[in-house]
Protein backbone atom coordinates (compact mmCIF):
# COMPACT_ATOMS: atom_id res chain seq x y z
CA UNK A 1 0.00 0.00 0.00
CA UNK A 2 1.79 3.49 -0.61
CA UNK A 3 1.66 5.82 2.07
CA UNK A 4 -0.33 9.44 1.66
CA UNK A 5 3.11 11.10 2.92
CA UNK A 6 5.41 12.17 -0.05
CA UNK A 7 8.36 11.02 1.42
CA UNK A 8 7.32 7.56 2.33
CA UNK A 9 6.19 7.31 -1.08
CA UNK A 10 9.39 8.22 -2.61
CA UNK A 11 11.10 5.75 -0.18
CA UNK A 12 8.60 2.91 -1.56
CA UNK A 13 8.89 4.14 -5.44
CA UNK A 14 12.77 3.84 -5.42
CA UNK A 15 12.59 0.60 -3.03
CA UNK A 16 10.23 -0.95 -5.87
CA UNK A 17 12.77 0.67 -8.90
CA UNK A 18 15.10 -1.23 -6.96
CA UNK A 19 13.66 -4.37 -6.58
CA UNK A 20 12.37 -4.48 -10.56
CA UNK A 21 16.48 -3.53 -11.43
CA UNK A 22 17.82 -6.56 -9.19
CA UNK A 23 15.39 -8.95 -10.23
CA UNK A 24 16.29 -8.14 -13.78
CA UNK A 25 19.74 -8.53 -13.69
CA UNK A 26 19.82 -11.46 -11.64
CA UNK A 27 16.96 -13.49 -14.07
CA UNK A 28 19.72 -12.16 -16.75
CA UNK A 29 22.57 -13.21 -15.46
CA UNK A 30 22.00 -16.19 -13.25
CA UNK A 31 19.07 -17.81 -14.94
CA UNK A 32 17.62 -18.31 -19.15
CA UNK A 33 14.24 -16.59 -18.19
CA UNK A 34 15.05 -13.69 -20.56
CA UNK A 35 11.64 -13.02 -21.09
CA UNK A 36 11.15 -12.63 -17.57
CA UNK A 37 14.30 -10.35 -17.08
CA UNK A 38 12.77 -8.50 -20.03
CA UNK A 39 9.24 -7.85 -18.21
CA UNK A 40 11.80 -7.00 -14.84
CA UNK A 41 13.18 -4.83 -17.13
CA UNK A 42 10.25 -3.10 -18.65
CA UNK A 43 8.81 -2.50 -14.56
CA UNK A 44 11.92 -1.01 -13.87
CA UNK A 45 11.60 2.01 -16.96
CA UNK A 46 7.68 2.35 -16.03
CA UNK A 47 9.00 2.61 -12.19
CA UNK A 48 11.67 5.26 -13.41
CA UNK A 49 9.00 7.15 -15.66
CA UNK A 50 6.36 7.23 -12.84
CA UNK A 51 9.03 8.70 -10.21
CA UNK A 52 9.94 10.99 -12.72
CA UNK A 53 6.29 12.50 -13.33
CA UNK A 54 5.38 12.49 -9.18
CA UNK A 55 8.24 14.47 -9.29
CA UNK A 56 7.55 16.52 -12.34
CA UNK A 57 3.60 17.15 -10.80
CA UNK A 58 5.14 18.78 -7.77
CA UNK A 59 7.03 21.14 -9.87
CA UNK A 60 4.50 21.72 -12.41
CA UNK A 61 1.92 22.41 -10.37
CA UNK A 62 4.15 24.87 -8.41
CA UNK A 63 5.04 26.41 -11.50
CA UNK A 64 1.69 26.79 -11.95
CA UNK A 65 0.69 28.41 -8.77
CA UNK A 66 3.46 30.93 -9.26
CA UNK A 67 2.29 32.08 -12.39
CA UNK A 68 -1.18 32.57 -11.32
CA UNK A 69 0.30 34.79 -8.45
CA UNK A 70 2.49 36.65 -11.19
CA UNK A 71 -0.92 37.61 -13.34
CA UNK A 72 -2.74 38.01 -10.28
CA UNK A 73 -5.07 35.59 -10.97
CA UNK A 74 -5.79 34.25 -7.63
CA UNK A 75 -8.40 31.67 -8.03
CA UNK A 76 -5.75 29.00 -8.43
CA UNK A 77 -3.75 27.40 -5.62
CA UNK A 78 -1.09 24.30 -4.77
CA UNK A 79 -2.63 21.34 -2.91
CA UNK A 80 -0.98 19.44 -0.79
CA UNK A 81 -2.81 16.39 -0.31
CA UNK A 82 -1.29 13.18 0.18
CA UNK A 83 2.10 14.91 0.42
CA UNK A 84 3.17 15.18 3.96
CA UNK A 85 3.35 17.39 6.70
CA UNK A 86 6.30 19.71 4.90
CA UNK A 87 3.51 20.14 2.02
CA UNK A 88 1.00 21.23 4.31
CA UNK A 89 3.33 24.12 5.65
CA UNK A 90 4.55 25.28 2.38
CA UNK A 91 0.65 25.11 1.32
CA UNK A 92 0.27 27.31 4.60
CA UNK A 93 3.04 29.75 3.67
CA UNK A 94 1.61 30.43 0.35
CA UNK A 95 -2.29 30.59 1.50
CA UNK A 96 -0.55 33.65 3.01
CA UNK A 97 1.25 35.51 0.45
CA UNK A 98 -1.96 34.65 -1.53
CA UNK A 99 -3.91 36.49 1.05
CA UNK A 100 -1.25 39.22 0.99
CA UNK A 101 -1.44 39.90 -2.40
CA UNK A 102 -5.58 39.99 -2.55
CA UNK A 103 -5.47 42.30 0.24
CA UNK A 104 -2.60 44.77 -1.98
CA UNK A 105 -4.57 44.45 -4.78
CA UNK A 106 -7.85 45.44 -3.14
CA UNK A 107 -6.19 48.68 -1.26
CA UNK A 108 -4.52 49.41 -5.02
CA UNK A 109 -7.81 49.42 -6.73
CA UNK A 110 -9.38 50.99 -3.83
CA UNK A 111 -7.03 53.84 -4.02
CA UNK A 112 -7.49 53.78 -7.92
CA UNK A 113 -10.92 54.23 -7.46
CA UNK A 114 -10.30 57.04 -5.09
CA UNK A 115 -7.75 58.91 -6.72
CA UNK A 116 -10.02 58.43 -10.06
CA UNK A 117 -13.10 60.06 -8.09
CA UNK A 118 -10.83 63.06 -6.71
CA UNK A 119 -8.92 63.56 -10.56
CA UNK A 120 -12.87 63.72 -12.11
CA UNK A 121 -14.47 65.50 -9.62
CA UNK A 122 -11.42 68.39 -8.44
CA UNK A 123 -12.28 72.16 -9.97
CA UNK A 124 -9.28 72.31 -11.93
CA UNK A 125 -8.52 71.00 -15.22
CA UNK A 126 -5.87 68.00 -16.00
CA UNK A 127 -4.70 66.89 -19.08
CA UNK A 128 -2.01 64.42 -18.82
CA UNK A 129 -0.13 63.50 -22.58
CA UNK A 130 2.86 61.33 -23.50
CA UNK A 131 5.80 62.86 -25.50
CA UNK A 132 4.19 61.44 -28.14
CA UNK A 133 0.85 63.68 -27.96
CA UNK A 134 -0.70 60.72 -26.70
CA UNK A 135 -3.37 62.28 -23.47
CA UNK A 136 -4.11 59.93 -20.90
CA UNK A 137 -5.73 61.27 -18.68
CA UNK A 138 -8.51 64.17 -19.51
CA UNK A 139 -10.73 65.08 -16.64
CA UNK A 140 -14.23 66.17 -16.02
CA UNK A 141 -13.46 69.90 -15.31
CA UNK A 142 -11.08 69.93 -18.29
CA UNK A 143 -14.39 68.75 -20.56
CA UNK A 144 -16.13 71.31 -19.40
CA UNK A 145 -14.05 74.47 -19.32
CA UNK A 146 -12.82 73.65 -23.28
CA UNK A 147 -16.13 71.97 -24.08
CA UNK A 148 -14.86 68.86 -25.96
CA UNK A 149 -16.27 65.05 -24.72
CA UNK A 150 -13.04 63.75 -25.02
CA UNK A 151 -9.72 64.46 -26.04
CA UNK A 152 -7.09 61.92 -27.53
CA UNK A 153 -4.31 63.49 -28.46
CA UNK A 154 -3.24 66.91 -28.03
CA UNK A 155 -3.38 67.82 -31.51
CA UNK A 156 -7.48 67.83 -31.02
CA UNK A 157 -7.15 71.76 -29.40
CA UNK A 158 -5.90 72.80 -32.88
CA UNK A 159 -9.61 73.89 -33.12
CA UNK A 160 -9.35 76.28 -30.21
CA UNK A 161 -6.20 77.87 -31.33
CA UNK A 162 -3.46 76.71 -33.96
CA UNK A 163 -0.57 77.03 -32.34
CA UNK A 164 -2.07 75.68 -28.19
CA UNK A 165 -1.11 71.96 -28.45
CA UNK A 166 2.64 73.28 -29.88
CA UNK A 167 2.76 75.80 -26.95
CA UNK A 168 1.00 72.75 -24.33
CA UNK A 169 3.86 70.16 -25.54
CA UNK A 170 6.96 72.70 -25.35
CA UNK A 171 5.77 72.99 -21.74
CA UNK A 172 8.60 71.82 -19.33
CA UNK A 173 8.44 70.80 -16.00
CA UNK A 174 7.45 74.14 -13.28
CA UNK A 175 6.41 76.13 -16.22
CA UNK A 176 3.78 78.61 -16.14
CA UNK A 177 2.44 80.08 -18.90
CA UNK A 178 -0.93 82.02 -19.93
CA UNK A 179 -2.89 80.68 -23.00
CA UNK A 180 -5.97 83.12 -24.47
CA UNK A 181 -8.76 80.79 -26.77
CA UNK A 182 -11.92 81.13 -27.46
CA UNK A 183 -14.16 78.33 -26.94
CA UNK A 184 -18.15 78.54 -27.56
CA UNK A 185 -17.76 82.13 -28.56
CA UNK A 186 -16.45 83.49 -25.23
CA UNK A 187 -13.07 84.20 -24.71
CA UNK A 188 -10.86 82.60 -22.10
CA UNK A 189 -7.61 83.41 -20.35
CA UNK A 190 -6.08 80.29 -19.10
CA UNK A 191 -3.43 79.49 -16.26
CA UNK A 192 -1.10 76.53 -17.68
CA UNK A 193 0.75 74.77 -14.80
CA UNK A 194 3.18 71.81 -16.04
CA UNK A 195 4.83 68.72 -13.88
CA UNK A 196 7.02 66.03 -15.90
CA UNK A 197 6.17 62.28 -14.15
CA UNK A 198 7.81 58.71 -14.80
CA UNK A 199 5.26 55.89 -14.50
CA UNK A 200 6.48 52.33 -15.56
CA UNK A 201 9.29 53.63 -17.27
CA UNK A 202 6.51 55.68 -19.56
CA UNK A 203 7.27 59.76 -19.39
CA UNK A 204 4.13 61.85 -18.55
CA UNK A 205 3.28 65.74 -18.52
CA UNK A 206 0.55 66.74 -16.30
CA UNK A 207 -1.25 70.06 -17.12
CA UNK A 208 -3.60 71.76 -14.81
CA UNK A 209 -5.82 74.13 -16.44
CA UNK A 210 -7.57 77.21 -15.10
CA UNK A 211 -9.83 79.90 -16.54
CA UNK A 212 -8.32 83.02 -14.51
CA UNK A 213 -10.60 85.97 -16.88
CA UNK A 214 -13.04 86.32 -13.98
CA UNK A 215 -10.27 86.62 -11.50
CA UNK A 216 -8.44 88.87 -13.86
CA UNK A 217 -11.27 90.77 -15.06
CA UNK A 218 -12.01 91.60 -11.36
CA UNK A 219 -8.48 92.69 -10.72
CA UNK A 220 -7.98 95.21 -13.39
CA UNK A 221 -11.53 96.95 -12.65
CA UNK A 222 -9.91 97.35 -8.95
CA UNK A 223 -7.35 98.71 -10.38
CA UNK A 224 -8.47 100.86 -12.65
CA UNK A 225 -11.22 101.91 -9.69
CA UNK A 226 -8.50 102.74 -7.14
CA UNK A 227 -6.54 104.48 -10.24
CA UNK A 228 -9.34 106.47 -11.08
CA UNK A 229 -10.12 107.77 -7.35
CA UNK A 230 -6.39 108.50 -7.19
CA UNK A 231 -6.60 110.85 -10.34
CA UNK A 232 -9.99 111.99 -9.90
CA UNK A 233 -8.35 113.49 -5.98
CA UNK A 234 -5.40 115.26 -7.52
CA UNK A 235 -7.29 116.29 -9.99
CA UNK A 236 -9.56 118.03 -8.56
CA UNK A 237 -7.20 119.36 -6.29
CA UNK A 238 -5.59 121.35 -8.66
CA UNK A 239 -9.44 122.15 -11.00
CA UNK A 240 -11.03 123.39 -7.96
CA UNK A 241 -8.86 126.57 -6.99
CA UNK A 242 -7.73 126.74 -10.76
CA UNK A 243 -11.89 127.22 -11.55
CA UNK A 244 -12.40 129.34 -8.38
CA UNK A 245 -9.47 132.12 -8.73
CA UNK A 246 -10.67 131.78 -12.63
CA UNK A 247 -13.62 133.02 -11.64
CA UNK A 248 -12.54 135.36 -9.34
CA UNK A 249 -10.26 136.80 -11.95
CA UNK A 250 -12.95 137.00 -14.56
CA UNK A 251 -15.41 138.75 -12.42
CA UNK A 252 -12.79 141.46 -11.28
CA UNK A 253 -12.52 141.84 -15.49
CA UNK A 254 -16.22 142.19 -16.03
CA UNK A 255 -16.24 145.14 -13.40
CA UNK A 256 -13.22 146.56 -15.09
CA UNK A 257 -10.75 149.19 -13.28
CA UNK A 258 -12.78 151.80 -11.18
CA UNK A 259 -11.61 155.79 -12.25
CA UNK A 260 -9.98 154.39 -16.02
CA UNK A 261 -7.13 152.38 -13.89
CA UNK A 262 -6.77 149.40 -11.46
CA UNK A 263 -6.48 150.08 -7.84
CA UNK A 264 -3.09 148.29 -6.60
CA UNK A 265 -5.26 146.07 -4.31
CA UNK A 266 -6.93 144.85 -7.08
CA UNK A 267 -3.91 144.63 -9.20
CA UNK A 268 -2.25 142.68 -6.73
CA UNK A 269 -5.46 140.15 -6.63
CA UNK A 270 -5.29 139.59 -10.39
CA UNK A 271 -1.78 139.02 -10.17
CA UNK A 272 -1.68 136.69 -7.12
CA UNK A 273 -4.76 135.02 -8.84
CA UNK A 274 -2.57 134.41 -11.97
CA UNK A 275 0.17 132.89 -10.57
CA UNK A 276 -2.11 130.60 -8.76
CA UNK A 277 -3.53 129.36 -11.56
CA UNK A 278 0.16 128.94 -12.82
CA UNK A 279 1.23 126.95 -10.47
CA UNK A 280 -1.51 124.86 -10.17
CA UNK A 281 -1.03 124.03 -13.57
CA UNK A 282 2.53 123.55 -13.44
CA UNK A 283 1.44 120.97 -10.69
CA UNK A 284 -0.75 119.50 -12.73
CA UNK A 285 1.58 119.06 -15.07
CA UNK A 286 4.12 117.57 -13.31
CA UNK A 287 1.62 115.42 -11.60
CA UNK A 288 0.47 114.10 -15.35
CA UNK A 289 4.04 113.71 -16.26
CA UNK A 290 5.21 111.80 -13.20
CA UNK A 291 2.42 109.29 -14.69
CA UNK A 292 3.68 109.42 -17.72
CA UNK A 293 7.37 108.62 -16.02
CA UNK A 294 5.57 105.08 -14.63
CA UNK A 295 4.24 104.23 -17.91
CA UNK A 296 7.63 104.12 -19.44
CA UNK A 297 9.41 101.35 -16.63
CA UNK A 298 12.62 100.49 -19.14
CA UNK A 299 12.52 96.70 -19.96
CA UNK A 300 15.56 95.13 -17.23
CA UNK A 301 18.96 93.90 -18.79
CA UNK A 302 19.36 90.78 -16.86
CA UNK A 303 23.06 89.73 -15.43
CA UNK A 304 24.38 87.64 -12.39
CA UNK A 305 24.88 90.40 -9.22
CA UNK A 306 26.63 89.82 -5.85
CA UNK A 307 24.12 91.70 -3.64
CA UNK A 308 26.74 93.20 -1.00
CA UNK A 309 28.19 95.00 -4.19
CA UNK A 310 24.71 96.39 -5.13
CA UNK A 311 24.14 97.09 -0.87
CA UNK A 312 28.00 98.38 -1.35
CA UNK A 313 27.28 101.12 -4.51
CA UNK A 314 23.60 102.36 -2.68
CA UNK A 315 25.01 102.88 0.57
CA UNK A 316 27.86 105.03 -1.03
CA UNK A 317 25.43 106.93 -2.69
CA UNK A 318 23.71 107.60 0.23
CA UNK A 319 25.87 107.83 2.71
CA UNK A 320 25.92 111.73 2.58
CA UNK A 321 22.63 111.86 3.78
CA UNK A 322 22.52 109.42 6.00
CA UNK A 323 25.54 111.30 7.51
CA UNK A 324 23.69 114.64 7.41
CA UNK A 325 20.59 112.89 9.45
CA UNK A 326 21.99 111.41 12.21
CA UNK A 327 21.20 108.23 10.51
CA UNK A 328 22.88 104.70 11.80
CA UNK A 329 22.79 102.51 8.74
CA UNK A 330 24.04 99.07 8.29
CA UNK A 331 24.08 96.69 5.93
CA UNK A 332 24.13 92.40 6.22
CA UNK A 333 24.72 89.98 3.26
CA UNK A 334 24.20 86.13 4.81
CA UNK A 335 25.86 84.36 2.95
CA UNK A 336 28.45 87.05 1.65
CA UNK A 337 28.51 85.31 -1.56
CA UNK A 338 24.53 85.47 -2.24
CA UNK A 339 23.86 86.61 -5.89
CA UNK A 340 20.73 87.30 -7.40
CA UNK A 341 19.85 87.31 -11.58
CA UNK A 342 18.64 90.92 -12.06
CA UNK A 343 19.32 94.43 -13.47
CA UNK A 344 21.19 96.29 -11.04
CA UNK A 345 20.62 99.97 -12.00
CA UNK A 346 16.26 99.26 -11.89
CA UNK A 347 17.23 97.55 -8.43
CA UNK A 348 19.34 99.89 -7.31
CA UNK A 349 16.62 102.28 -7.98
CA UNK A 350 14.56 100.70 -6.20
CA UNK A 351 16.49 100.16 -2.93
CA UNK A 352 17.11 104.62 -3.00
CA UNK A 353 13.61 104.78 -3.15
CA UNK A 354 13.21 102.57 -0.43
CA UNK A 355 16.18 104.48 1.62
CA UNK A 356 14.85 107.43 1.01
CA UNK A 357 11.38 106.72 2.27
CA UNK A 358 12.88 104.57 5.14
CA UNK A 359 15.10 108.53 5.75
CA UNK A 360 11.85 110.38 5.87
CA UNK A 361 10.74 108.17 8.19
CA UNK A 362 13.24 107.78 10.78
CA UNK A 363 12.96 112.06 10.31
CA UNK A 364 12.12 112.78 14.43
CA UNK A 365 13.12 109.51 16.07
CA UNK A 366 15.47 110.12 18.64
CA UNK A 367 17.91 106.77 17.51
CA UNK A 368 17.66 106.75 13.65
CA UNK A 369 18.57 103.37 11.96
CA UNK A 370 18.16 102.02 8.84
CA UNK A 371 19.01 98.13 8.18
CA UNK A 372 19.55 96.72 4.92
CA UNK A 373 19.61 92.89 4.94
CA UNK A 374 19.72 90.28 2.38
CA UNK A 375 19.26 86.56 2.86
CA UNK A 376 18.37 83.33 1.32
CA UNK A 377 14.82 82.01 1.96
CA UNK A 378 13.72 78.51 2.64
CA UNK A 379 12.85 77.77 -0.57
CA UNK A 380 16.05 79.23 -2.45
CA UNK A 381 14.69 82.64 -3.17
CA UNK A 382 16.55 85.90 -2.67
CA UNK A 383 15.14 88.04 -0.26
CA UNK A 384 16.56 92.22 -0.17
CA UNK A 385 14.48 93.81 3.28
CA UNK A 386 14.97 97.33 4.05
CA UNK A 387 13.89 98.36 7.61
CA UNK A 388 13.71 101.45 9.68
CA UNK A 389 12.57 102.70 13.25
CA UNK A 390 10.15 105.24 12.25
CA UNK A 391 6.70 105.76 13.56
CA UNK A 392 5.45 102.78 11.30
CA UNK A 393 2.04 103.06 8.67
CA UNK A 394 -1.38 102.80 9.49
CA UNK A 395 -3.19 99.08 8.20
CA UNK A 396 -5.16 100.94 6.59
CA UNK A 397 -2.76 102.96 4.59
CA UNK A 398 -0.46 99.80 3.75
CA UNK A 399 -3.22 98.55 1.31
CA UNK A 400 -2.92 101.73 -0.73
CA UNK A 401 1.05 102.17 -0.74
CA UNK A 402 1.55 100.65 -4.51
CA UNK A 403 -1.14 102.62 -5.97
CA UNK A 404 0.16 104.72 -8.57
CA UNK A 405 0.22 108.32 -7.72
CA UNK A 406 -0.69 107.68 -3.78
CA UNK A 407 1.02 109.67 -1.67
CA UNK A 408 0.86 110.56 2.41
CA UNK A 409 3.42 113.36 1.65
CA UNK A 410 2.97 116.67 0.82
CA UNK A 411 5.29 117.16 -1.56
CA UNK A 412 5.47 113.52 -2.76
CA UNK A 413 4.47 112.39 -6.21
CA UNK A 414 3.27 108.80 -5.14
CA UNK A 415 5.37 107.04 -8.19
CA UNK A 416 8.38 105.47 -5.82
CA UNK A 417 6.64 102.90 -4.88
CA UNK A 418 4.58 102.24 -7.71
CA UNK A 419 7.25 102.47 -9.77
CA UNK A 420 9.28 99.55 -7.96
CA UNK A 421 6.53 97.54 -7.68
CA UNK A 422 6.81 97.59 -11.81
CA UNK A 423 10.48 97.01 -11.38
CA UNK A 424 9.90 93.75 -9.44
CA UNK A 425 7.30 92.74 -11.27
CA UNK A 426 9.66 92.39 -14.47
CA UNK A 427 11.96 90.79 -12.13
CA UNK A 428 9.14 88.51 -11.94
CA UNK A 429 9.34 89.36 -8.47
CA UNK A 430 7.26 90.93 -5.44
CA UNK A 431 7.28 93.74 -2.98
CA UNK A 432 5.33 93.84 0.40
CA UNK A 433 5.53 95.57 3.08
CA UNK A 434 4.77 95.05 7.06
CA UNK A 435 5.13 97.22 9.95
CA UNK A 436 4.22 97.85 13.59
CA UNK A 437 3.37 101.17 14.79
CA UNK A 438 5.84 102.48 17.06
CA UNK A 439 8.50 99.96 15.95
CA UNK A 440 9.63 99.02 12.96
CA UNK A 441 8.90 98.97 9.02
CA UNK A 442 10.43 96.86 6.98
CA UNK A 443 9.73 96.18 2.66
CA UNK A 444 10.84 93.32 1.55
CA UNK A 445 11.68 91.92 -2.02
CA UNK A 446 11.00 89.12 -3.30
CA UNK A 447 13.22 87.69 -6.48
């Protein structure tokens, strides 16, 4: 009888190969029963050739089972009946990694699923293409905001502009760029972010998409509102008295000189009338101009800069009249070898006008100092901050600093800071400002 334990049944298999070889050769050699030694014989090969495929079923069948794990397809697995105790453990140890493998798949497709709900359901457009032009992945808000069912390559936008899928597929990893089409007859500014991806050894770009013409729209009536107040006020500063003394003047003329000749009081009225009016409309003039002056912001010539040479050449050129205020200044490069990528005269004008507002300030404190720092920020960005201990600005005032022609000075034309807002803006940088009443102030640059 064999045993249900593979390695008994080995044992017996070879014992019985054994026995069928012996018997063979000894009927061969010892006696004439060839034809008996031949049947020996003949046990013997179908012994060898069933050892061979209990063998080979082991193997097979575990060749099998690793397969079905490889494609995943988990409805197979390796029995191990009638093959021993050291069966039923390896049987045990892959019951697990069968389990393991169910429950990776699951989570997978369960965060497949997920990630598929959050790509079709998120506000913002994604197109994702292969170098090829191939798109992969085009989601529900994309469909919507360029009003196509489905996209399959990028050459399909050639009907919303020629040269779009050209401009989308020169698109490099971090770039930004703003794409105007018109799709369904209304015209859209769009925000183009890119991000270059490797999946399975497959290169991916992933575009997100956003229609920004409300947002901009909104911005540029702001602007043009808080532009308009700021004109309409100097305006009108300089109308009113110009119409008023024009009146006055005109009246005196209508009455004409009393006794064939103008008293001297009068005389002197006209005249001080008249160069009223003059200067208001010199100052009106100059106040037009200095507009003019912000409309024409030079385009920057670009070049590699230490920044303690730039902080080195500005404090030279003010160092007269920080000398003649009573003004402790001091400037701090960390590291000493920062450089920034910029045009050093436009930023140079823009730190004067910064230490010349930061002067006025300080005008009446009874320590004057003026700190000019620059630094690296956490994210590799140059930072330039220029800070003083003057009596601060009002919250309320901050928001209207960078509007062009806004001004808390008398004499001031309101352009400064306007003016290197522009600057930074070309730098394709930013200006802010913060401050504490009492204090300190400090504007900082952005590059």
């Amino acid at each position: 009888m064999i045993s249900r334990s593979f390695r008994l049944q080995i044992i017996v298999r070879i014992a019985i190969l054994a026995l069928s070889l012996g018997a063979a050769i000894a009927l061969a050699l010892e006696t004439q029963l060839y034809a008996t030694a031949a049947l020996a014989a003949l046990l013997a090969a179908v012994q060898t050739w069933s050892l061979v495929r209990f063998v080979e079923r082991t193997n097979l069948e575990l060749t099998r089972f690793l397969r079905s794990v490889r494609y995943a397809d988990f409805s197979q697995s390796f029995s191990s009946k009638g093959r021993g105790r050291s069966f039923d453990e390896l049987n045990a140890a892959f019951t697990e990694v069968v389990d393991a493998f169910q429950k990776a798949r699951a989570d997978k497709e369960e965060h497949a699923q997920y990630f598929q709900m959050v790509v079709q359901h998120i506000g913002i457009g994604l197109i994702a293409f292969t170098p090829e032009g191939e798109v992969t992945l085009f989601n529900t808000a994309a469909k919507r905001l360029l009003q196509m069912p489905q996209l399959r390559t990028l050459d399909g936008l050639t009907a919303l502009g020629a040269d779009l899928a050209g401009t989308l597929r020169s698109m490099r990893s971090g770039d930004r760029s703003f794409v105007q089409v018109e799709v369904g007859g209304e015209q859209l500014q769009l925000l183009v972010y890119a991000r270059e991806m490797k999946l399975r050894e497959r290169h991916m770009t992933l575009l997100s998409i956003q229609n920004i013409r409300t947002e901009l729209d909104e911005k540029e009536i702001e602007a043009w509102q808080k532009l308009i107040r700021v004109l309409t006020h100097e305006i009108m500063n300089s109308i009113t008295p110009i119409s008023s003394l024009a009146s006055t003047v005109r009246g005196m003329l209508a009455d004409g000189p009393r006794d064939g000749a103008w008293t001297p009081e009068s005389a002197r009225d006209i005249r001080s009338a008249i160069e009223t009016i003059e200067k208001r409309s010199q100052g009106l003039l100059h106040f037009v101009e200095a507009y003019r002056r912000l409309m024409r912001t030079p385009s920057p010539v670009f070049r590699i800069v230490r920044v303690s040479e730039l902080f080195e050449r500005v404090g030279r050129l003010m160092e007269s009249r920080f000398k003649e205020s009573g003004v402790s200044f001091s400037a701090h490069v960390e590291p000493e070898s920062l450089e920034l990528t910029a045009d050093p005269e436009l930023i140079e004008q823009v730190l004067i006008n910064l230490l010349v507002n930061a002067l006025e300030a300080a005008h009446g404190q009874g320590e004057k100092t003026i700190r000019l720092v620059g630094r690296m920020g956490d994210q590799g960005r140059v930072f330039v901050e220029v800070s003083d201990n003057g009596p601060g600005i009002p919250k309320e005032v901050q928001d209207k600093l960078f509007i062009p022609l806004f001004t808390t000075k008398p004499n001031g034309s309101g352009i400064g800071l306007s003016l290197s807002r522009q600057i930074m803006r070309l730098h394709r940088g930013s200006i802010s400002v913060r401050s504490e009443p009492g204090v300190a102030t400090t504007f900082v640059l952005r590059f």
